[in-house]
PDB file of N, CA and C in Angstrom:
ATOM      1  N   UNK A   1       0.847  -1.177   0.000  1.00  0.00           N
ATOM      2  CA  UNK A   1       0.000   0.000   0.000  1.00  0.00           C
ATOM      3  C   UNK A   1       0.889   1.234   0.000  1.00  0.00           C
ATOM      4  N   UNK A   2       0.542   2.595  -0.615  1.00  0.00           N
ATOM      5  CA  UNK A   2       1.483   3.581  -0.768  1.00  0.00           C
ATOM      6  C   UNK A   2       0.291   4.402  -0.580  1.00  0.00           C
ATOM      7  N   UNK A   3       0.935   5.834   0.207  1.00  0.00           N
ATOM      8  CA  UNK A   3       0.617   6.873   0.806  1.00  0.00           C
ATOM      9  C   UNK A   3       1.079   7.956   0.799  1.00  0.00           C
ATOM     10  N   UNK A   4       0.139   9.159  -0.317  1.00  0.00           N
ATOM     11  CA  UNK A   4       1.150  10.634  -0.147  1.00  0.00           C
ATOM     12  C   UNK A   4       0.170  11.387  -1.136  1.00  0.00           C
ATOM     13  N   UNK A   5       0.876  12.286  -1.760  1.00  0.00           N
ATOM     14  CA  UNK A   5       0.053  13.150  -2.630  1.00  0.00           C
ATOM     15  C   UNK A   5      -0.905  12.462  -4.254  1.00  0.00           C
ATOM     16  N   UNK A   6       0.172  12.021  -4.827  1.00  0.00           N
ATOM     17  CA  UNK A   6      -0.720  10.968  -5.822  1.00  0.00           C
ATOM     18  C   UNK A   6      -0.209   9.397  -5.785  1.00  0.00           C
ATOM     19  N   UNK A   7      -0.572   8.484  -4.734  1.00  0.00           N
ATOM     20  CA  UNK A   7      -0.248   7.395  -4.486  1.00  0.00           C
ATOM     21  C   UNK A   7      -0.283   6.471  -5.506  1.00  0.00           C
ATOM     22  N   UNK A   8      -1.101   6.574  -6.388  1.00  0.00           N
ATOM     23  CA  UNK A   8      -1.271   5.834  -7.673  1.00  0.00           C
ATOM     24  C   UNK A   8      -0.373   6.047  -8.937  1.00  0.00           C
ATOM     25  N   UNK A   9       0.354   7.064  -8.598  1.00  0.00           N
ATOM     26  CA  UNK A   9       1.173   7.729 -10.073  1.00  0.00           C
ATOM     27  C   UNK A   9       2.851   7.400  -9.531  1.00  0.00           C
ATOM     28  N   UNK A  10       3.950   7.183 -10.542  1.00  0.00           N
ATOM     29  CA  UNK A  10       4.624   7.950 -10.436  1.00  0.00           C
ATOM     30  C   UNK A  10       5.157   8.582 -10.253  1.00  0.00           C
ATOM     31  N   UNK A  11       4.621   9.278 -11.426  1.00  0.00           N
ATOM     32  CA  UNK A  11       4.664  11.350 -11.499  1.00  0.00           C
ATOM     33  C   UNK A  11       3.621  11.912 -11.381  1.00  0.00           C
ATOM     34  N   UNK A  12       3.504  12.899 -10.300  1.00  0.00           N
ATOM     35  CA  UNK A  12       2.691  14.498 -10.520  1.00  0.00           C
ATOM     36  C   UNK A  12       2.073  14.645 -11.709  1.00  0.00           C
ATOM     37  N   UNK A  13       0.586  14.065 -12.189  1.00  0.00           N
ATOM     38  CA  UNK A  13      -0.152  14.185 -12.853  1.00  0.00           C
ATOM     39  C   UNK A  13      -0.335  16.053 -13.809  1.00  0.00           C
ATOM     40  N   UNK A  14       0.499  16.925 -12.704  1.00  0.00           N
ATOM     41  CA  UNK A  14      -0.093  18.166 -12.646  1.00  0.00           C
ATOM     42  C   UNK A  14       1.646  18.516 -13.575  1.00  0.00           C
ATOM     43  N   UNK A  15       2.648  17.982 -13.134  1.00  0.00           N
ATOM     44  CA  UNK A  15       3.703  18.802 -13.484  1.00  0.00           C
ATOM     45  C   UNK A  15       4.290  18.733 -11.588  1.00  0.00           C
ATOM     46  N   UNK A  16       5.947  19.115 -11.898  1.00  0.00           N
ATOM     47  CA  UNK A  16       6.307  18.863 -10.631  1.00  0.00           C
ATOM     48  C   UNK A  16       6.743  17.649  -9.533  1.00  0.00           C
ATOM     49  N   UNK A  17       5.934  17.779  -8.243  1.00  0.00           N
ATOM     50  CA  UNK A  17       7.328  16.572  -7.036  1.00  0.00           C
ATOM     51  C   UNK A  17       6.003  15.803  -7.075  1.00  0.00           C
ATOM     52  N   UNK A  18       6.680  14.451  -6.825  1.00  0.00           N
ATOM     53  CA  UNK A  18       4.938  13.595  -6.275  1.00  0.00           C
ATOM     54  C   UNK A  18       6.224  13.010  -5.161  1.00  0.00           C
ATOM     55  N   UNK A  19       5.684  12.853  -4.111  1.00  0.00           N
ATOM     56  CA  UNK A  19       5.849  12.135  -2.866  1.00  0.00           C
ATOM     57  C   UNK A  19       5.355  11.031  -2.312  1.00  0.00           C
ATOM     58  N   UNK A  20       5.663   9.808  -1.977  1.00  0.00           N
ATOM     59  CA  UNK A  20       4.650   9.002  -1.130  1.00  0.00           C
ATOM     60  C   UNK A  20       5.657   7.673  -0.261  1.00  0.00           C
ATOM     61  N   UNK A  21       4.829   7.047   0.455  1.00  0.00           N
ATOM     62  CA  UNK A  21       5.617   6.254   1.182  1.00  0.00           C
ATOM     63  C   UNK A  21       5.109   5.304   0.918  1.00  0.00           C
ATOM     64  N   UNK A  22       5.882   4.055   0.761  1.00  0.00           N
ATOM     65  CA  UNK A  22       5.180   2.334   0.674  1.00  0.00           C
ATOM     66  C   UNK A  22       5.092   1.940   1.820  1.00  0.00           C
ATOM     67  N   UNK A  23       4.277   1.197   2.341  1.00  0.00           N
ATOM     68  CA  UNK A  23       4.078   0.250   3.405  1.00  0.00           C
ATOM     69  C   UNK A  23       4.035  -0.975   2.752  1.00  0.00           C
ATOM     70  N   UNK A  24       5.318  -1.440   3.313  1.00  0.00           N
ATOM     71  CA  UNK A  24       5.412  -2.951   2.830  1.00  0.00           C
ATOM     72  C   UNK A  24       5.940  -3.858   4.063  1.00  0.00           C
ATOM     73  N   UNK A  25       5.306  -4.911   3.837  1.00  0.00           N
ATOM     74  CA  UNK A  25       5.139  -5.564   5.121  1.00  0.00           C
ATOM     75  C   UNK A  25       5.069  -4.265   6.803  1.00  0.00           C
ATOM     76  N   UNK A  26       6.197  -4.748   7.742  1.00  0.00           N
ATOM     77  CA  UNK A  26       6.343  -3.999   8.469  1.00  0.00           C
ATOM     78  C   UNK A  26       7.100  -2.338   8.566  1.00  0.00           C
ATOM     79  N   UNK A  27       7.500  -2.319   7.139  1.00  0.00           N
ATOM     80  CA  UNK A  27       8.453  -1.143   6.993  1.00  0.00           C
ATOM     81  C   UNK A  27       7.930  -0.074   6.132  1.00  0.00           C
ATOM     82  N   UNK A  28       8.255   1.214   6.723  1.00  0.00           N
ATOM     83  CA  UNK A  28       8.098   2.509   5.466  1.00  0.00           C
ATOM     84  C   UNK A  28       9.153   2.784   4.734  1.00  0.00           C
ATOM     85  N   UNK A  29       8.928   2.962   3.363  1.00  0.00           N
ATOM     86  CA  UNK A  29      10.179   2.700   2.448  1.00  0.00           C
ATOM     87  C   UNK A  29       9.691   4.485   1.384  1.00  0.00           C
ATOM     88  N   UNK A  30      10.219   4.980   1.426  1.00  0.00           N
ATOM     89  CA  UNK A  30      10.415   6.328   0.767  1.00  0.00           C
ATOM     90  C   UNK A  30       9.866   6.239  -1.033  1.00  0.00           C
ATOM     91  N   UNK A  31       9.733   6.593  -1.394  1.00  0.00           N
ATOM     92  CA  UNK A  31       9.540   7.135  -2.924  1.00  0.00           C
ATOM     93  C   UNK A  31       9.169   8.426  -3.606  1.00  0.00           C
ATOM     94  N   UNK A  32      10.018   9.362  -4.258  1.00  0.00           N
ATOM     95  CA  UNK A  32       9.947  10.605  -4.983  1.00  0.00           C
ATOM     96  C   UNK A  32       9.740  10.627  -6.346  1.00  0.00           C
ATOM     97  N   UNK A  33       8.973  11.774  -7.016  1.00  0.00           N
ATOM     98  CA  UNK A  33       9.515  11.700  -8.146  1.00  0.00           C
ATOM     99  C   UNK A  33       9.224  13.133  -8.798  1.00  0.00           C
ATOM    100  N   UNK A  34       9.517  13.297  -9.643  1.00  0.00           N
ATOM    101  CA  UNK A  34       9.257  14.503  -9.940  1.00  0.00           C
ATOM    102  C   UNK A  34       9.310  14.678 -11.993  1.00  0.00           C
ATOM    103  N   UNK A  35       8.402  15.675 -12.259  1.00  0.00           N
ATOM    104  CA  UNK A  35       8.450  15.616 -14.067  1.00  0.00           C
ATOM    105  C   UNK A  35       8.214  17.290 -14.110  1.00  0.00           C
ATOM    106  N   UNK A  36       8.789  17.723 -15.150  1.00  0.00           N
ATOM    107  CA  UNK A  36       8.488  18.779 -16.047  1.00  0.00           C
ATOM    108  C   UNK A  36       9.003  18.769 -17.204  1.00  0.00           C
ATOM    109  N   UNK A  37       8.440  19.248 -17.951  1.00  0.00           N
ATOM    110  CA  UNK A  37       8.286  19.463 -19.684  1.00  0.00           C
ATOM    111  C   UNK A  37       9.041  17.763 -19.855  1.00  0.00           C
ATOM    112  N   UNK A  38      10.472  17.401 -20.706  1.00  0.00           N
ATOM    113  CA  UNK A  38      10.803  16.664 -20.917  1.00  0.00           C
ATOM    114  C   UNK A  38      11.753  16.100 -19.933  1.00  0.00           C
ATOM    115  N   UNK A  39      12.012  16.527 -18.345  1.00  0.00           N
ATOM    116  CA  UNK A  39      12.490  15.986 -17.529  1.00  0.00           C
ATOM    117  C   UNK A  39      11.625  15.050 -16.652  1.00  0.00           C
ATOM    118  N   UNK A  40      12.245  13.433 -16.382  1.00  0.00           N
ATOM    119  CA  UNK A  40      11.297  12.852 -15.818  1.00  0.00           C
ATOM    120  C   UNK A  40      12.166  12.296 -14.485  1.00  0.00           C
ATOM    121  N   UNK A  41      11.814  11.986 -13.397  1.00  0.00           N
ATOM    122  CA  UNK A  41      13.181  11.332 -12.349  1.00  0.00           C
ATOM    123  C   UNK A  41      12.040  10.548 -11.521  1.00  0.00           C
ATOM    124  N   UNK A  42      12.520   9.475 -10.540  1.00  0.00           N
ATOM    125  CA  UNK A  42      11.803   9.053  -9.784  1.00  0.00           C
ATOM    126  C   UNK A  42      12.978   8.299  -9.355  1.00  0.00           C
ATOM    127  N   UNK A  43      12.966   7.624  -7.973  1.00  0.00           N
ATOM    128  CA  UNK A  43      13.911   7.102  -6.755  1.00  0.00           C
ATOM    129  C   UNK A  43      13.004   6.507  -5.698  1.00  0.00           C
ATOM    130  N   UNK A  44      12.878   5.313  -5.473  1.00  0.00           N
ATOM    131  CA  UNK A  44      12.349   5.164  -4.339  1.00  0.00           C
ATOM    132  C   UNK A  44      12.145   3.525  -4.724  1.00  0.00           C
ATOM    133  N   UNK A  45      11.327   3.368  -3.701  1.00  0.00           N
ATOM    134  CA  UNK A  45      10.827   1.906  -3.306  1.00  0.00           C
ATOM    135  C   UNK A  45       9.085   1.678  -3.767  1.00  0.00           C
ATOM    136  N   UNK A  46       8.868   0.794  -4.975  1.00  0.00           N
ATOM    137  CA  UNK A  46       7.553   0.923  -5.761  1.00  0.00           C
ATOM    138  C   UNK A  46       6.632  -0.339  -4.346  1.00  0.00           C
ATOM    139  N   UNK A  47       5.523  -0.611  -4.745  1.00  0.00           N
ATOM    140  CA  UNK A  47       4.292  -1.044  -3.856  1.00  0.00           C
ATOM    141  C   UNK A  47       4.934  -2.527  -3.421  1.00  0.00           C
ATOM    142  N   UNK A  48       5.594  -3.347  -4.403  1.00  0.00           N
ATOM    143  CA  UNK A  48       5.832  -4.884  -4.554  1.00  0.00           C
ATOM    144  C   UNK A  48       7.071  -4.362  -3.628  1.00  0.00           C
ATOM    145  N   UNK A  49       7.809  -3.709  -3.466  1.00  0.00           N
ATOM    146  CA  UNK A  49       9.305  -3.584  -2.164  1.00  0.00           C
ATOM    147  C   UNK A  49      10.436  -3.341  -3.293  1.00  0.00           C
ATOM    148  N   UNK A  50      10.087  -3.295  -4.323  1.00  0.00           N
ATOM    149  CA  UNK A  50      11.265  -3.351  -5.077  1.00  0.00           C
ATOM    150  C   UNK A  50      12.189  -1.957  -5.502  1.00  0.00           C
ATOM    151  N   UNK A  51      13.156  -1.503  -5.154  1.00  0.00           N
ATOM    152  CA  UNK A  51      13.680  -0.424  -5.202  1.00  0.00           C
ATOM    153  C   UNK A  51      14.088  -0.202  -7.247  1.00  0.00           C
ATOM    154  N   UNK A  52      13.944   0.892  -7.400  1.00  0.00           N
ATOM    155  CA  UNK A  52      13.993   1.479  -8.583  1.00  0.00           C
ATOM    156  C   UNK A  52      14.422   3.071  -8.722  1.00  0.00           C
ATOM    157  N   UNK A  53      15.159   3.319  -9.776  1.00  0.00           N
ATOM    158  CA  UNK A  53      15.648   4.658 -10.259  1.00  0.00           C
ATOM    159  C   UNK A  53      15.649   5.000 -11.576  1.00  0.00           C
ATOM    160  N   UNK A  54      15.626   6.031 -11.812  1.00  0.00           N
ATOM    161  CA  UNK A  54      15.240   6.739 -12.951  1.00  0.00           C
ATOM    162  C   UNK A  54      15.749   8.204 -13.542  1.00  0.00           C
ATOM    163  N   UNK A  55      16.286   8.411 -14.359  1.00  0.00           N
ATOM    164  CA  UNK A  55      16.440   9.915 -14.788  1.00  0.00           C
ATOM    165  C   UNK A  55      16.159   9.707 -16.233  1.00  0.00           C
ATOM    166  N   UNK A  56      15.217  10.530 -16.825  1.00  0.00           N
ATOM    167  CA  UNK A  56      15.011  10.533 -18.030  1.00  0.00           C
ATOM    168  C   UNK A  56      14.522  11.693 -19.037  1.00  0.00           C
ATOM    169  N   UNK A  57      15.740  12.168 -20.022  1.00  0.00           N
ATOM    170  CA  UNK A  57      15.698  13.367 -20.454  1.00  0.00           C
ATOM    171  C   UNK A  57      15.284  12.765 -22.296  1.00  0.00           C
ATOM    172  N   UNK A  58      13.920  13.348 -22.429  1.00  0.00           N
ATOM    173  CA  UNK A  58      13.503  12.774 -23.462  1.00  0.00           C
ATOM    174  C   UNK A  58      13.896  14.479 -24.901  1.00  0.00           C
ATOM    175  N   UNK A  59      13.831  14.279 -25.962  1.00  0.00           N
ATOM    176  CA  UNK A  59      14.334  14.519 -26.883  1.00  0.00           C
ATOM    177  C   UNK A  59      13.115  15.521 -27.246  1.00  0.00           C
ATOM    178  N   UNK A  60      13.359  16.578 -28.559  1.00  0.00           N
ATOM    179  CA  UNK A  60      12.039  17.309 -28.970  1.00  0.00           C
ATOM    180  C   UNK A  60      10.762  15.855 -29.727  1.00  0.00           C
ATOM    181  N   UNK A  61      10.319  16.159 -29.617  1.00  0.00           N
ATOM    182  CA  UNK A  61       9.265  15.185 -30.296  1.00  0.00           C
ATOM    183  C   UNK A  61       8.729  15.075 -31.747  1.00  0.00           C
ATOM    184  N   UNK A  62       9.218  14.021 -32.662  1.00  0.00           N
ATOM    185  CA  UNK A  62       9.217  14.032 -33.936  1.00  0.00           C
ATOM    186  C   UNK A  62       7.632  15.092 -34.691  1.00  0.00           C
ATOM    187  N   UNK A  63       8.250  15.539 -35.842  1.00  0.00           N
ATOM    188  CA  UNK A  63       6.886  16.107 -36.476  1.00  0.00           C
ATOM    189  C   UNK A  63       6.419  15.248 -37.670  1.00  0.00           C
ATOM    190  N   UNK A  64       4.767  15.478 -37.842  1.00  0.00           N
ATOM    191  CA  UNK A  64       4.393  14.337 -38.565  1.00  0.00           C
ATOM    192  C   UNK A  64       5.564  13.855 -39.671  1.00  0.00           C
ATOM    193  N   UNK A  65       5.693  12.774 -40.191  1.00  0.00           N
ATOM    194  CA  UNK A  65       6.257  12.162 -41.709  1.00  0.00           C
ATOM    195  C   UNK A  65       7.994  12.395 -40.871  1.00  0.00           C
ATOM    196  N   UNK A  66       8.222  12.601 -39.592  1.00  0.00           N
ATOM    197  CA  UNK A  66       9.647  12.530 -39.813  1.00  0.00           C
ATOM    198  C   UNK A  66      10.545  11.480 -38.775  1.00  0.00           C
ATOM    199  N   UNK A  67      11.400  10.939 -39.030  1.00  0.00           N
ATOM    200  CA  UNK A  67      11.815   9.734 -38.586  1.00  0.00           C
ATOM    201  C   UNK A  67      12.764  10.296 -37.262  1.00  0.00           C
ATOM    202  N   UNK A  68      12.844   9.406 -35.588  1.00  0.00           N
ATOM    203  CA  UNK A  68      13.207  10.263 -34.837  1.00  0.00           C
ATOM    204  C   UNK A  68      14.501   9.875 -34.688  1.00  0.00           C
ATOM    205  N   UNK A  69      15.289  10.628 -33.921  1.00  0.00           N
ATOM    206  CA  UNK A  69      16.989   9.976 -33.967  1.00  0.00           C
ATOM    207  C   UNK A  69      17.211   9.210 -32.965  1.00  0.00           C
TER     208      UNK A  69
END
């Protein structure tokens, strides 16, 4: 079970930090994350206990008919 601002997401649906904590078994285990425009990051411990990280700087976004690099 996870607990905080959008417990179900990720990322901040809105733009910005999402925060929450897992409860797994007996322990609270941390998880952050945060997105704007094409910056995406997240760090923490997901619902199953499993720790995960992330930084992800995505590219401009192809325009119709053009192939991306």
């Amino acid at each position: 079970m996870r607990v905080g601002r959008f417990p179900g997401e990720v990322d901040n649906p809105n733009g910005g930090w999402n925060w929450a904590v897992c409860r797994y078994k007996c322990r609270r285990l941390p998880f952050i994350g945060y997105n704007r425009g094409r910056f995406k990051f997240y760090c923490g411990w997901h619902d199953s206990g499993n720790f995960g990280m992330k930084f992800n700087f995505s590219g401009k976004p192809a325009k119709a008919g053009e192939r991306s690099r």
